[in-house]
N, C-alpha and C. Protein backbone atom coordinates (compact mmCIF):
# COMPACT_ATOMS: atom_id res chain seq x y z
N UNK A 1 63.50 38.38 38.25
CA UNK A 1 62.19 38.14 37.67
C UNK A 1 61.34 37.38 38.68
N UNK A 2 59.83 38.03 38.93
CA UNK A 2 59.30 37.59 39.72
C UNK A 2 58.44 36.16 39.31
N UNK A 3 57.94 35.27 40.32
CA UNK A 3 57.09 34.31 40.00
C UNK A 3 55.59 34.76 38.83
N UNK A 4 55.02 33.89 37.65
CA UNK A 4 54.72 34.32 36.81
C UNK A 4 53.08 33.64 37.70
N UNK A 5 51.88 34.02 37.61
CA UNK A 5 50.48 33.67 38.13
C UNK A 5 49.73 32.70 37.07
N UNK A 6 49.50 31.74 37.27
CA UNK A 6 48.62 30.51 36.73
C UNK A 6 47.45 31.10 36.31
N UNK A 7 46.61 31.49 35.08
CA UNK A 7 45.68 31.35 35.40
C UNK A 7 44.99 29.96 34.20
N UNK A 8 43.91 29.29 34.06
CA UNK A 8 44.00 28.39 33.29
C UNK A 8 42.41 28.31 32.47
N UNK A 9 42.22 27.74 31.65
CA UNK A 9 40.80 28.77 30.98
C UNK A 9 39.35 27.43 31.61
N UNK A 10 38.78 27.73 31.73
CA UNK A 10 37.56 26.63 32.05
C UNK A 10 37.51 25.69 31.17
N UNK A 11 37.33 25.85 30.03
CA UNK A 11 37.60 24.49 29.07
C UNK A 11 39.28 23.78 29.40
N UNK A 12 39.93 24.44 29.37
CA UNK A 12 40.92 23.64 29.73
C UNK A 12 41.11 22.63 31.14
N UNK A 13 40.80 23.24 32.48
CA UNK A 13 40.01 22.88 33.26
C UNK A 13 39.18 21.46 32.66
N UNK A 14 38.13 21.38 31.58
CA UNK A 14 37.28 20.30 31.91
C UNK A 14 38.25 18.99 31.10
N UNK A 15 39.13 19.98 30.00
CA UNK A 15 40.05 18.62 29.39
C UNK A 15 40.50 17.93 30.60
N UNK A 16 41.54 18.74 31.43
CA UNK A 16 42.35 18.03 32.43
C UNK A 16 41.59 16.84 32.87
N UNK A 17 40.23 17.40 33.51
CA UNK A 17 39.55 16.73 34.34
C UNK A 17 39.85 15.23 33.82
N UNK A 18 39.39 15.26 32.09
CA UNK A 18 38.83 14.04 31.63
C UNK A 18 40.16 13.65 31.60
N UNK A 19 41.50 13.62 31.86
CA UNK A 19 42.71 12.39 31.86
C UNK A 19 42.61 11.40 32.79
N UNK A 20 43.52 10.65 32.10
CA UNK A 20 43.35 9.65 33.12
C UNK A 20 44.32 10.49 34.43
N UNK A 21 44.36 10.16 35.56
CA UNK A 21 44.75 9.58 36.74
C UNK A 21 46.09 9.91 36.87
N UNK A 22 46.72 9.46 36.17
CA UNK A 22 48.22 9.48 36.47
C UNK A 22 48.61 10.29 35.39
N UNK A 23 48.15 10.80 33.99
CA UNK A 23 48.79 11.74 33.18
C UNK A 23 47.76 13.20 33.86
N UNK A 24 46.93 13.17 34.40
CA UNK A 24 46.52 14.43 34.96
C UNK A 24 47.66 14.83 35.93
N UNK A 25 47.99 14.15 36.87
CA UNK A 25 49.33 14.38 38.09
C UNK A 25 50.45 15.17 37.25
N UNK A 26 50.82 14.31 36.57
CA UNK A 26 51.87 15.04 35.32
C UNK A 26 51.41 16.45 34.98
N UNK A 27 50.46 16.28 34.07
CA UNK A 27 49.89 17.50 33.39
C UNK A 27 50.06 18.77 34.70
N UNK A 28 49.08 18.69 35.30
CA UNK A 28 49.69 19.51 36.46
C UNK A 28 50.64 20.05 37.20
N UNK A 29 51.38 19.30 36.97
CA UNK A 29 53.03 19.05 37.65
C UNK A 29 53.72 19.98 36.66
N UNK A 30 53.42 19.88 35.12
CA UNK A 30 54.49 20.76 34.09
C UNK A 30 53.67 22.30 34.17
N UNK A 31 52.54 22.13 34.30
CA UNK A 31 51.36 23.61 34.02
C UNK A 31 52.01 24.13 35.55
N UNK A 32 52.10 23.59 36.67
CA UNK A 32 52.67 24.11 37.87
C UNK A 32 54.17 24.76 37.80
N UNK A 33 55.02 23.95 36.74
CA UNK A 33 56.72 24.15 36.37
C UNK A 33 56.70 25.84 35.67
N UNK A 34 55.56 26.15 34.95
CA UNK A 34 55.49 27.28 34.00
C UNK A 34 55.58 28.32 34.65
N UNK A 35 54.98 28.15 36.03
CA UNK A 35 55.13 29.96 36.97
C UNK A 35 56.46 29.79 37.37
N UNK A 36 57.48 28.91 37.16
CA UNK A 36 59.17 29.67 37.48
C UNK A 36 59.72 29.92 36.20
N UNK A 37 59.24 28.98 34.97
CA UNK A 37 59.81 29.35 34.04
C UNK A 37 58.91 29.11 33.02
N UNK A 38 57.93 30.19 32.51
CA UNK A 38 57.01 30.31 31.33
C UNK A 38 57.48 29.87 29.92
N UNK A 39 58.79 29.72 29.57
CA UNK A 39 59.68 29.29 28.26
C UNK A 39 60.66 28.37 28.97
N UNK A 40 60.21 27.10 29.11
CA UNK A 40 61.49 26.31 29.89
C UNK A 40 62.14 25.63 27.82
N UNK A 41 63.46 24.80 28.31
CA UNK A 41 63.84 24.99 27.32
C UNK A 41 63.40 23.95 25.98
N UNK A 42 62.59 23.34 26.33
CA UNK A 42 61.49 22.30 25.64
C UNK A 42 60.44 23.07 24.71
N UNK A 43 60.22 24.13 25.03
CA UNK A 43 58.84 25.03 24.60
C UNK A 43 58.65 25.56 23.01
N UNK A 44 57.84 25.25 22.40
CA UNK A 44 57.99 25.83 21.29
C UNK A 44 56.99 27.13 21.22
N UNK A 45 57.43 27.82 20.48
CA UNK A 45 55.94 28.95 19.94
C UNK A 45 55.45 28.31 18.79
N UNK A 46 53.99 28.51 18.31
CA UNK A 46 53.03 28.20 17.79
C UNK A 46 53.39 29.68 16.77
N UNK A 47 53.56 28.84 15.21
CA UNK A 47 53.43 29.87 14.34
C UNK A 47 52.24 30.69 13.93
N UNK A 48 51.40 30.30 14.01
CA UNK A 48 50.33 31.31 13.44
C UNK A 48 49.84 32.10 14.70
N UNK A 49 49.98 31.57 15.64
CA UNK A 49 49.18 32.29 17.13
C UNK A 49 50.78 32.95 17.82
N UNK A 50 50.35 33.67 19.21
CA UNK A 50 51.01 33.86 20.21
C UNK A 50 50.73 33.44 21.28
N UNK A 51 50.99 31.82 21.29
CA UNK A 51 51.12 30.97 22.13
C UNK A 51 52.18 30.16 21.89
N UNK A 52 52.21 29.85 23.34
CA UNK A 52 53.41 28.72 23.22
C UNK A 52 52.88 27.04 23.64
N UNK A 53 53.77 25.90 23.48
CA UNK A 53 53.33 24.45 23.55
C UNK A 53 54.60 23.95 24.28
N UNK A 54 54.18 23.09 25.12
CA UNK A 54 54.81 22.48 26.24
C UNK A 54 54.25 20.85 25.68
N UNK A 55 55.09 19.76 25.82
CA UNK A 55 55.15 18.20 25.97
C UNK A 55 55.14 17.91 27.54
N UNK A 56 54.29 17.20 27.60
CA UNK A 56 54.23 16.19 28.73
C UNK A 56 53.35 14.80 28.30
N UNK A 57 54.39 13.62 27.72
CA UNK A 57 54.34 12.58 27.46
C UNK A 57 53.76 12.71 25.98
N UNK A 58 52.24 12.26 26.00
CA UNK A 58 51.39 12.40 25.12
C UNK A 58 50.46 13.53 24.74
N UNK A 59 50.77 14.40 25.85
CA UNK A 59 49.82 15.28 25.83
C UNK A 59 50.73 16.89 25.80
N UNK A 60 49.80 17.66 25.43
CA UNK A 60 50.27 18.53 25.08
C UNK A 60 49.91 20.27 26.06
N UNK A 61 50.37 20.73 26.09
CA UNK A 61 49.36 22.12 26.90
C UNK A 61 49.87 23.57 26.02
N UNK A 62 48.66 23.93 25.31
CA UNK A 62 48.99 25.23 25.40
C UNK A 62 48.94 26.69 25.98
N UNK A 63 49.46 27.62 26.01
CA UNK A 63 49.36 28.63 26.57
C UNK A 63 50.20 30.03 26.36
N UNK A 64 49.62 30.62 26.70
CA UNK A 64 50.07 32.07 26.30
C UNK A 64 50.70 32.86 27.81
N UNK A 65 51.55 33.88 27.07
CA UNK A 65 52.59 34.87 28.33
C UNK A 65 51.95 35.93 28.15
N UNK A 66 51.74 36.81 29.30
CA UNK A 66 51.72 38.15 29.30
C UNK A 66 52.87 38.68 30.46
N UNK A 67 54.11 38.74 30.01
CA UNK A 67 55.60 39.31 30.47
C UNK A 67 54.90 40.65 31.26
N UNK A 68 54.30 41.53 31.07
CA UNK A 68 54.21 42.65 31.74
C UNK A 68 53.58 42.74 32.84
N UNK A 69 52.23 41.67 32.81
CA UNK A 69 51.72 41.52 34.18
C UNK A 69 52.22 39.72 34.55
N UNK A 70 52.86 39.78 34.29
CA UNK A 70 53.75 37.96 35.05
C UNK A 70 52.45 37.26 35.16
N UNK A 71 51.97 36.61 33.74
CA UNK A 71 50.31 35.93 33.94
C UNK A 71 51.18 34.57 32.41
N UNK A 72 51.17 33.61 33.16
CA UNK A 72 51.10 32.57 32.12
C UNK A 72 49.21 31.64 32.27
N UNK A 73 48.67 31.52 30.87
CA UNK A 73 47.38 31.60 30.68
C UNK A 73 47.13 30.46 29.52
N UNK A 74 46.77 29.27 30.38
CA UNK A 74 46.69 27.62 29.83
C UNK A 74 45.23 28.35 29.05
N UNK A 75 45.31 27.86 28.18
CA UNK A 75 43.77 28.05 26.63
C UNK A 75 43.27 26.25 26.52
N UNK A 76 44.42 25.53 26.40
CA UNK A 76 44.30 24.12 25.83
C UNK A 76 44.87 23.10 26.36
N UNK A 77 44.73 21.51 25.96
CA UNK A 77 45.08 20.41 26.82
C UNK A 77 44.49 19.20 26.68
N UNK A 78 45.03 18.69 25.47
CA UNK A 78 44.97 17.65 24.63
C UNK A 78 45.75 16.96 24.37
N UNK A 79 44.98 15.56 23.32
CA UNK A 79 46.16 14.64 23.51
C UNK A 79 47.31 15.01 22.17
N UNK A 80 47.98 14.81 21.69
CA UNK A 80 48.73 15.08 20.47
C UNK A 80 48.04 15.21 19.30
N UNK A 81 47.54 14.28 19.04
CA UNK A 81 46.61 14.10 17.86
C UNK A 81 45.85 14.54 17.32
N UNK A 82 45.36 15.66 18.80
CA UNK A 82 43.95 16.33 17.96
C UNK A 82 43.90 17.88 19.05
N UNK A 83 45.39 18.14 19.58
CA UNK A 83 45.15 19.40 20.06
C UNK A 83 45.56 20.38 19.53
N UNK A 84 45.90 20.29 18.47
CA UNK A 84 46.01 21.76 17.72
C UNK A 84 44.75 22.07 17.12
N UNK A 85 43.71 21.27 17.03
CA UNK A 85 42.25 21.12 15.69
C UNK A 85 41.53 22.56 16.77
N UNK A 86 41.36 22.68 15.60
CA UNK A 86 39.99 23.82 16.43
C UNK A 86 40.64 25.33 16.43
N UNK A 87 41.83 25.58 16.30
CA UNK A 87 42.47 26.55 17.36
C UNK A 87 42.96 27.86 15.87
């Protein structure tokens, strides 16, 4: 199985931006972990959608697979509390 391609949505993009400092490094660091393994073994799927949710500390990232063209695709990136709202 080949390496899976990042792509990440512009709003998600401006969440990151707004972390602090040292949980952005993180955040990055696990959204970077997803192109070797898009389902590492932490990952849950999201029942009502077809997306999946990744933990890193407090914060959360979601995102979706497309297996056929090797595309893992960040939507979200919030803190616990209030990143499922909206969705």
């Amino acid at each position: 199985m080949g390496r899976y391609r990042l792509e990440i949505k512009k709003s998600a993009v401006k969440e990151i931006e707004r972390l602090p400092r040292k949980d952005m490094k993180a955040v990055l660091g696990r959204i970077e972990s997803l192109s070797d393994n898009p389902r590492p073994r932490d990952c849950k799927k999201l029942s009502a959608q077809e997306k999946y949710r990744v933990r890193c500390g407090n914060y959360r990232i979601l995102y979706s697979i497309e297996d056929d063209i090797l595309i893992v695709f960040v939507v979200k990136v919030g803190h616990r509390k209030d990143v499922y709202r909206g969705n």
